[in-house]
C-alpha atoms as a PDB file:
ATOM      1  CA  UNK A   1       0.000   0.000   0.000  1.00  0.00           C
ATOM      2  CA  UNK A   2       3.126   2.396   0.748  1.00  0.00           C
ATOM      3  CA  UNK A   3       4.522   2.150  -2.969  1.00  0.00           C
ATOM      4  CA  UNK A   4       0.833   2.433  -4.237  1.00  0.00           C
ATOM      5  CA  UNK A   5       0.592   5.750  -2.461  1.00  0.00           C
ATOM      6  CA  UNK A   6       4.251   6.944  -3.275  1.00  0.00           C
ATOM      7  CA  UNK A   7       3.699   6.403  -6.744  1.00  0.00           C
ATOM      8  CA  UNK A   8       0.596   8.249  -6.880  1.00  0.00           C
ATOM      9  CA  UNK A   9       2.428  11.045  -5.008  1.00  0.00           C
ATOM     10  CA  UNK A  10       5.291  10.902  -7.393  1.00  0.00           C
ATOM     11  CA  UNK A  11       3.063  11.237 -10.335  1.00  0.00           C
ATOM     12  CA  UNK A  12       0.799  14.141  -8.608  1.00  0.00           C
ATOM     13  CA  UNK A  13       4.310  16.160  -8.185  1.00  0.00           C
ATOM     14  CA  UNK A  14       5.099  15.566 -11.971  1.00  0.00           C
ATOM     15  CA  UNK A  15       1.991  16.668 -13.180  1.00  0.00           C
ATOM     16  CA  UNK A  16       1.413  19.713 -11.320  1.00  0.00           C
ATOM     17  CA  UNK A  17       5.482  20.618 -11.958  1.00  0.00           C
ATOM     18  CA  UNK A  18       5.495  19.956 -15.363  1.00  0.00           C
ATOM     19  CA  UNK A  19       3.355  23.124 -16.738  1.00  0.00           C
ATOM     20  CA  UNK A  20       5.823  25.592 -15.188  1.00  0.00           C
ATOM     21  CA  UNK A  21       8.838  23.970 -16.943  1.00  0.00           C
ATOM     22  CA  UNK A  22       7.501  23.402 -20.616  1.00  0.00           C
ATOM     23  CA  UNK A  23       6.461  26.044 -23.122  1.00  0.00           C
ATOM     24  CA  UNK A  24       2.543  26.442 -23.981  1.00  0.00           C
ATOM     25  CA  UNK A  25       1.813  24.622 -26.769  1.00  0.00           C
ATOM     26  CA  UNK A  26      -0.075  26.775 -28.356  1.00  0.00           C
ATOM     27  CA  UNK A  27       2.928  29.165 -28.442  1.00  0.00           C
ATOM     28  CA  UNK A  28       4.633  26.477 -30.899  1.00  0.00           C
ATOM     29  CA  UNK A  29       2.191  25.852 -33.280  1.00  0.00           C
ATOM     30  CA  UNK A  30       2.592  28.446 -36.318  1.00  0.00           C
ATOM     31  CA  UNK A  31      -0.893  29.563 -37.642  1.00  0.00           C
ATOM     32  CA  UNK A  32      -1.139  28.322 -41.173  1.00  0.00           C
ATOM     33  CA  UNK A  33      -3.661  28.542 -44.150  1.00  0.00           C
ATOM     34  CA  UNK A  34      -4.902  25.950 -46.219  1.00  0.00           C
ATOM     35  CA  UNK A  35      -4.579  26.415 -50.203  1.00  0.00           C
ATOM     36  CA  UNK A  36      -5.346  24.350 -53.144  1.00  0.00           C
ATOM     37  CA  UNK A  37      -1.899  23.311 -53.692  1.00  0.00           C
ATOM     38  CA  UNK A  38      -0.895  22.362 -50.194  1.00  0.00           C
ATOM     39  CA  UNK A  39      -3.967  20.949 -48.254  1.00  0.00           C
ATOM     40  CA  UNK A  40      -1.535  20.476 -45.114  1.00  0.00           C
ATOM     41  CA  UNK A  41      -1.112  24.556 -45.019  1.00  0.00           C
ATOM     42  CA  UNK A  42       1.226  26.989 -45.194  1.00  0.00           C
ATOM     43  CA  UNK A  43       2.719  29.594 -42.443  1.00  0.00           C
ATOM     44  CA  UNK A  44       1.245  32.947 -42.472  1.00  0.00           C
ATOM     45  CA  UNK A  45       3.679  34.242 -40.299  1.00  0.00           C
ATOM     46  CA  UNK A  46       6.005  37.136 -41.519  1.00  0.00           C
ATOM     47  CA  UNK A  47       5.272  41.307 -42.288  1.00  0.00           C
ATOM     48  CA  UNK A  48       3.842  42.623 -45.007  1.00  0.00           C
ATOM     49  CA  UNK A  49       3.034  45.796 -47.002  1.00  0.00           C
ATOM     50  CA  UNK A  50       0.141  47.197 -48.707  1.00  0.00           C
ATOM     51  CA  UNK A  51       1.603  47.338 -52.327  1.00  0.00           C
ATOM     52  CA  UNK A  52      -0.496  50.895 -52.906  1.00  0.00           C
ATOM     53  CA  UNK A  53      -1.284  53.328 -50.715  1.00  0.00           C
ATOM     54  CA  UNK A  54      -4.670  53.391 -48.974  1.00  0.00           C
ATOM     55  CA  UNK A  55      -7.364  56.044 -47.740  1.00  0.00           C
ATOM     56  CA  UNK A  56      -5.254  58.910 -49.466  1.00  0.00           C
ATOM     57  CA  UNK A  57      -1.354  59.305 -48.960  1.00  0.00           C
ATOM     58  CA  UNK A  58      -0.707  55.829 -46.055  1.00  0.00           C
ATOM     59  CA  UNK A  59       1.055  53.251 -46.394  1.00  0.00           C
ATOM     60  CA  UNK A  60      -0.243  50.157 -44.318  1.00  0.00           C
ATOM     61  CA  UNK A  61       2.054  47.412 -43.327  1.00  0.00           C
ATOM     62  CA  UNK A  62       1.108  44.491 -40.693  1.00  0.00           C
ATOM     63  CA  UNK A  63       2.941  42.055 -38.959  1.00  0.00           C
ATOM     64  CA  UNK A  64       0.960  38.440 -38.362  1.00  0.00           C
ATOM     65  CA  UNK A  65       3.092  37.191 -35.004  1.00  0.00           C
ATOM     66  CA  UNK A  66       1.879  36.970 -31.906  1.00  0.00           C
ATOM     67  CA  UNK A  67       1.235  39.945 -30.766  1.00  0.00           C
ATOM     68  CA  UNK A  68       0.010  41.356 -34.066  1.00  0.00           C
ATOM     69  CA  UNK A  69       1.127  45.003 -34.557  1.00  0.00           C
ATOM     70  CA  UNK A  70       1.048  47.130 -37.968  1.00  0.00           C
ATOM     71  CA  UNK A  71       2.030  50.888 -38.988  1.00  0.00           C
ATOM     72  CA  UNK A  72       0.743  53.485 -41.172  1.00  0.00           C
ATOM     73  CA  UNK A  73       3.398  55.954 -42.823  1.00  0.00           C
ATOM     74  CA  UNK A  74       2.445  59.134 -44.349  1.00  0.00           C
ATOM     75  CA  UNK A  75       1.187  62.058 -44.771  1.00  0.00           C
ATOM     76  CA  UNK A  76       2.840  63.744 -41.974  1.00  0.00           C
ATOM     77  CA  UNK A  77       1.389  60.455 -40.016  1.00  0.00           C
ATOM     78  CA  UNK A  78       3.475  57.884 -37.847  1.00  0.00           C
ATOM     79  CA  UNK A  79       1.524  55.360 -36.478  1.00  0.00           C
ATOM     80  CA  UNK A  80       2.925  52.190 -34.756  1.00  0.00           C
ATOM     81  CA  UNK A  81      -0.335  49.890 -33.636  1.00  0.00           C
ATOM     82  CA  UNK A  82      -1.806  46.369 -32.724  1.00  0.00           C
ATOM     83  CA  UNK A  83      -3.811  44.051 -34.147  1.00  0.00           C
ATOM     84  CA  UNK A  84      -5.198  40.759 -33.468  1.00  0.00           C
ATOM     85  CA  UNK A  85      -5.691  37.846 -35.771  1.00  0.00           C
ATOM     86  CA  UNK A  86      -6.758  34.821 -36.442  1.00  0.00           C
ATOM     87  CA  UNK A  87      -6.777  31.705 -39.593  1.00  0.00           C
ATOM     88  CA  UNK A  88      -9.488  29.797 -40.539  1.00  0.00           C
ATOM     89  CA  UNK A  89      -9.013  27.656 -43.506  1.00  0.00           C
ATOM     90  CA  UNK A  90      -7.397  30.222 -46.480  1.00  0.00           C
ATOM     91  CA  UNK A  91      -8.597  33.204 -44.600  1.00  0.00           C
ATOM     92  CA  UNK A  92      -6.777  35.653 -42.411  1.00  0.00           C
ATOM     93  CA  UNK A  93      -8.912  37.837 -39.998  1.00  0.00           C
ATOM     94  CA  UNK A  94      -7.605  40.654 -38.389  1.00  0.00           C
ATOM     95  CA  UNK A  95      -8.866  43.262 -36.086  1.00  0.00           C
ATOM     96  CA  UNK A  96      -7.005  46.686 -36.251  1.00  0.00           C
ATOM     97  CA  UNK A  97      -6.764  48.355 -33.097  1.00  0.00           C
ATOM     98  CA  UNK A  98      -6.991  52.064 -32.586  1.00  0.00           C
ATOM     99  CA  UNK A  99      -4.111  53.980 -31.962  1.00  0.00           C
ATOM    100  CA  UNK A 100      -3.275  57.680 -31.541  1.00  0.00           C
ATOM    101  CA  UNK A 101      -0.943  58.890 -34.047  1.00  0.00           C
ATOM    102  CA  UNK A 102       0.236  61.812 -31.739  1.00  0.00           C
ATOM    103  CA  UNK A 103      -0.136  65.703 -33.117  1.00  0.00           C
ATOM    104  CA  UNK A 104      -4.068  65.165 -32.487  1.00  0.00           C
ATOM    105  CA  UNK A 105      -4.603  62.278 -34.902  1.00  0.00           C
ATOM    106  CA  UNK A 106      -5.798  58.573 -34.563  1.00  0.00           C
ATOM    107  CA  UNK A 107      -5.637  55.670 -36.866  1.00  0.00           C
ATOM    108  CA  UNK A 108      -9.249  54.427 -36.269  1.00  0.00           C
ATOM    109  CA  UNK A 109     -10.319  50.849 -35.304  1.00  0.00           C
ATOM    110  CA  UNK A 110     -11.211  48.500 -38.383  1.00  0.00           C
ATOM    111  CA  UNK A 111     -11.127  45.075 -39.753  1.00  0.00           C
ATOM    112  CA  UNK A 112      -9.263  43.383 -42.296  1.00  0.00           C
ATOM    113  CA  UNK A 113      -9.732  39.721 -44.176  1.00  0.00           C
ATOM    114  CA  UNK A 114      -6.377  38.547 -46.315  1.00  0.00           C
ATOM    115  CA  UNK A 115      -6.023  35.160 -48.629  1.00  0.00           C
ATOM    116  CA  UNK A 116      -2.773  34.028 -50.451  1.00  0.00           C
ATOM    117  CA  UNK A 117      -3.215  35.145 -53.615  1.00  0.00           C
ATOM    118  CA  UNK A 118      -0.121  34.493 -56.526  1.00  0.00           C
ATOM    119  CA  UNK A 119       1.989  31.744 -55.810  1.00  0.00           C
ATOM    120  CA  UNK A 120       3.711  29.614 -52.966  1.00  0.00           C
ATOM    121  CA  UNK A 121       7.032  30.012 -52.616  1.00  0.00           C
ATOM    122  CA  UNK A 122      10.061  27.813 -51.272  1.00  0.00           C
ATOM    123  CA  UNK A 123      11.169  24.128 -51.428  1.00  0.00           C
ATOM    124  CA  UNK A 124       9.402  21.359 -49.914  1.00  0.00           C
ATOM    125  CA  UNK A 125       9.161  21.721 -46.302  1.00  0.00           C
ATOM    126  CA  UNK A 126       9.460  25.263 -46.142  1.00  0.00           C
ATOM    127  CA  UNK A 127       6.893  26.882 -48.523  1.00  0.00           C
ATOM    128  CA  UNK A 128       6.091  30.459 -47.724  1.00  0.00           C
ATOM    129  CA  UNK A 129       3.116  32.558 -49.046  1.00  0.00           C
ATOM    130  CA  UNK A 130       4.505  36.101 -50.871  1.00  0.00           C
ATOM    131  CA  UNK A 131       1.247  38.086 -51.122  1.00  0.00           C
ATOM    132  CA  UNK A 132      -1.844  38.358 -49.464  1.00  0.00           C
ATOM    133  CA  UNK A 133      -4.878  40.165 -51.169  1.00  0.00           C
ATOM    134  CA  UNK A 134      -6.790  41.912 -48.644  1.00  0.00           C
ATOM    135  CA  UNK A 135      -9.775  43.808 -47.785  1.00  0.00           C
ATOM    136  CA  UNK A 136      -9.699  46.281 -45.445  1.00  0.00           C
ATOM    137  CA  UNK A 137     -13.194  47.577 -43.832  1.00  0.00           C
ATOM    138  CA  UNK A 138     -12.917  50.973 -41.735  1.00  0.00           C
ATOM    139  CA  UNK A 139     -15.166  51.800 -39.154  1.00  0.00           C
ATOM    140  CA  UNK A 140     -14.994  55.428 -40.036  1.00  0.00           C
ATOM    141  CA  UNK A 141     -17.823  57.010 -41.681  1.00  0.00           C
ATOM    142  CA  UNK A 142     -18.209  57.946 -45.431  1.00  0.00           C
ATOM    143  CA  UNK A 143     -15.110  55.665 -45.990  1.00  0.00           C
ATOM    144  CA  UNK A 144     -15.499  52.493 -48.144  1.00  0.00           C
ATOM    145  CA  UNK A 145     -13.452  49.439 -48.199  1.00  0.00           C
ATOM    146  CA  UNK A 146     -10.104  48.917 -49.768  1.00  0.00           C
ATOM    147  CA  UNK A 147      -8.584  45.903 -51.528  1.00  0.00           C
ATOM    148  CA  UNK A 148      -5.305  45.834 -51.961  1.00  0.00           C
ATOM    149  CA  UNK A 149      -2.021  43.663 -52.624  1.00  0.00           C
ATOM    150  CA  UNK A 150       0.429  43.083 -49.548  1.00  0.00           C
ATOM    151  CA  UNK A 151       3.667  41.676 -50.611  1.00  0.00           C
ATOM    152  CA  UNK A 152       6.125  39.873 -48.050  1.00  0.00           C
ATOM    153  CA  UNK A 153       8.805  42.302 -46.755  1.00  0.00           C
END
């Protein structure tokens, strides 16, 4: 009955020690999207930059790690933000934070929704996506949607 109980102990101790001493697992897994080509998915991960400029004079560039973050360059503007986002199958959905700009001036919540578009990159095993064509929805009134090219940095 002694080793019974000891072992149980033993196994109690490793359990409860063993979350402090390995790395979250969902930390390690690299959000990928699914395309026609490569069913198993390809990593998203990386920065990117709006091949045009948007809403006027900015240039809008994102960066899908974890944390998110993008910036907006231009006209007079400097704007270093977050964002959060999320894959589901070939689409990337992203939720622009608002951020003030400084000098009086905001970069104004909105959402975004990317998809590979072009071609997959690399060798087998390490295939990479170069652009994303996105759609970017502002929550600002009197301002329509964007799509736009964003090519891997």
């Amino acid at each position: 009955m002694r080793h019974v109980i000891a072992r149980v102990l033993a196994a109690l101790i490793l359990v409860v020690a063993t979350p402090a001493t390995m790395p979250s697992l969902a930390q390690e897994i690299e959000p990928m999207v699914i395309v026609p080509d490569h069913p198993q998915g390809v990593p998203v991960s990386g920065c990117y930059t709006a091949t045009r400029d948007l809403f006027g004079p900015y240039r809008f560039g994102f960066c899908l790690h974890r944390p998110g973050s993008y910036s907006v360059r231009g006209g007079g503007v400097r704007c270093d933000g977050r964002m959060t986002w999320r894959t589901s199958g070939r689409d990337i959905i992203a939720d622009i934070h608002r951020v003030s700009c400084g000098g009086g001036v905001a970069w104004e919540r909105a959402s975004m929704n990317c998809r590979p578009a072009g071609r997959i990159f690399g060798r087998i095993g390490a295939f990479f996506i170069r652009d994303l064509r996105c759609t970017y929805f502002p929550t600002v009134r009197h301002q329509r949607q964007q799509t736009f090219t964003a090519r891997r940095n």
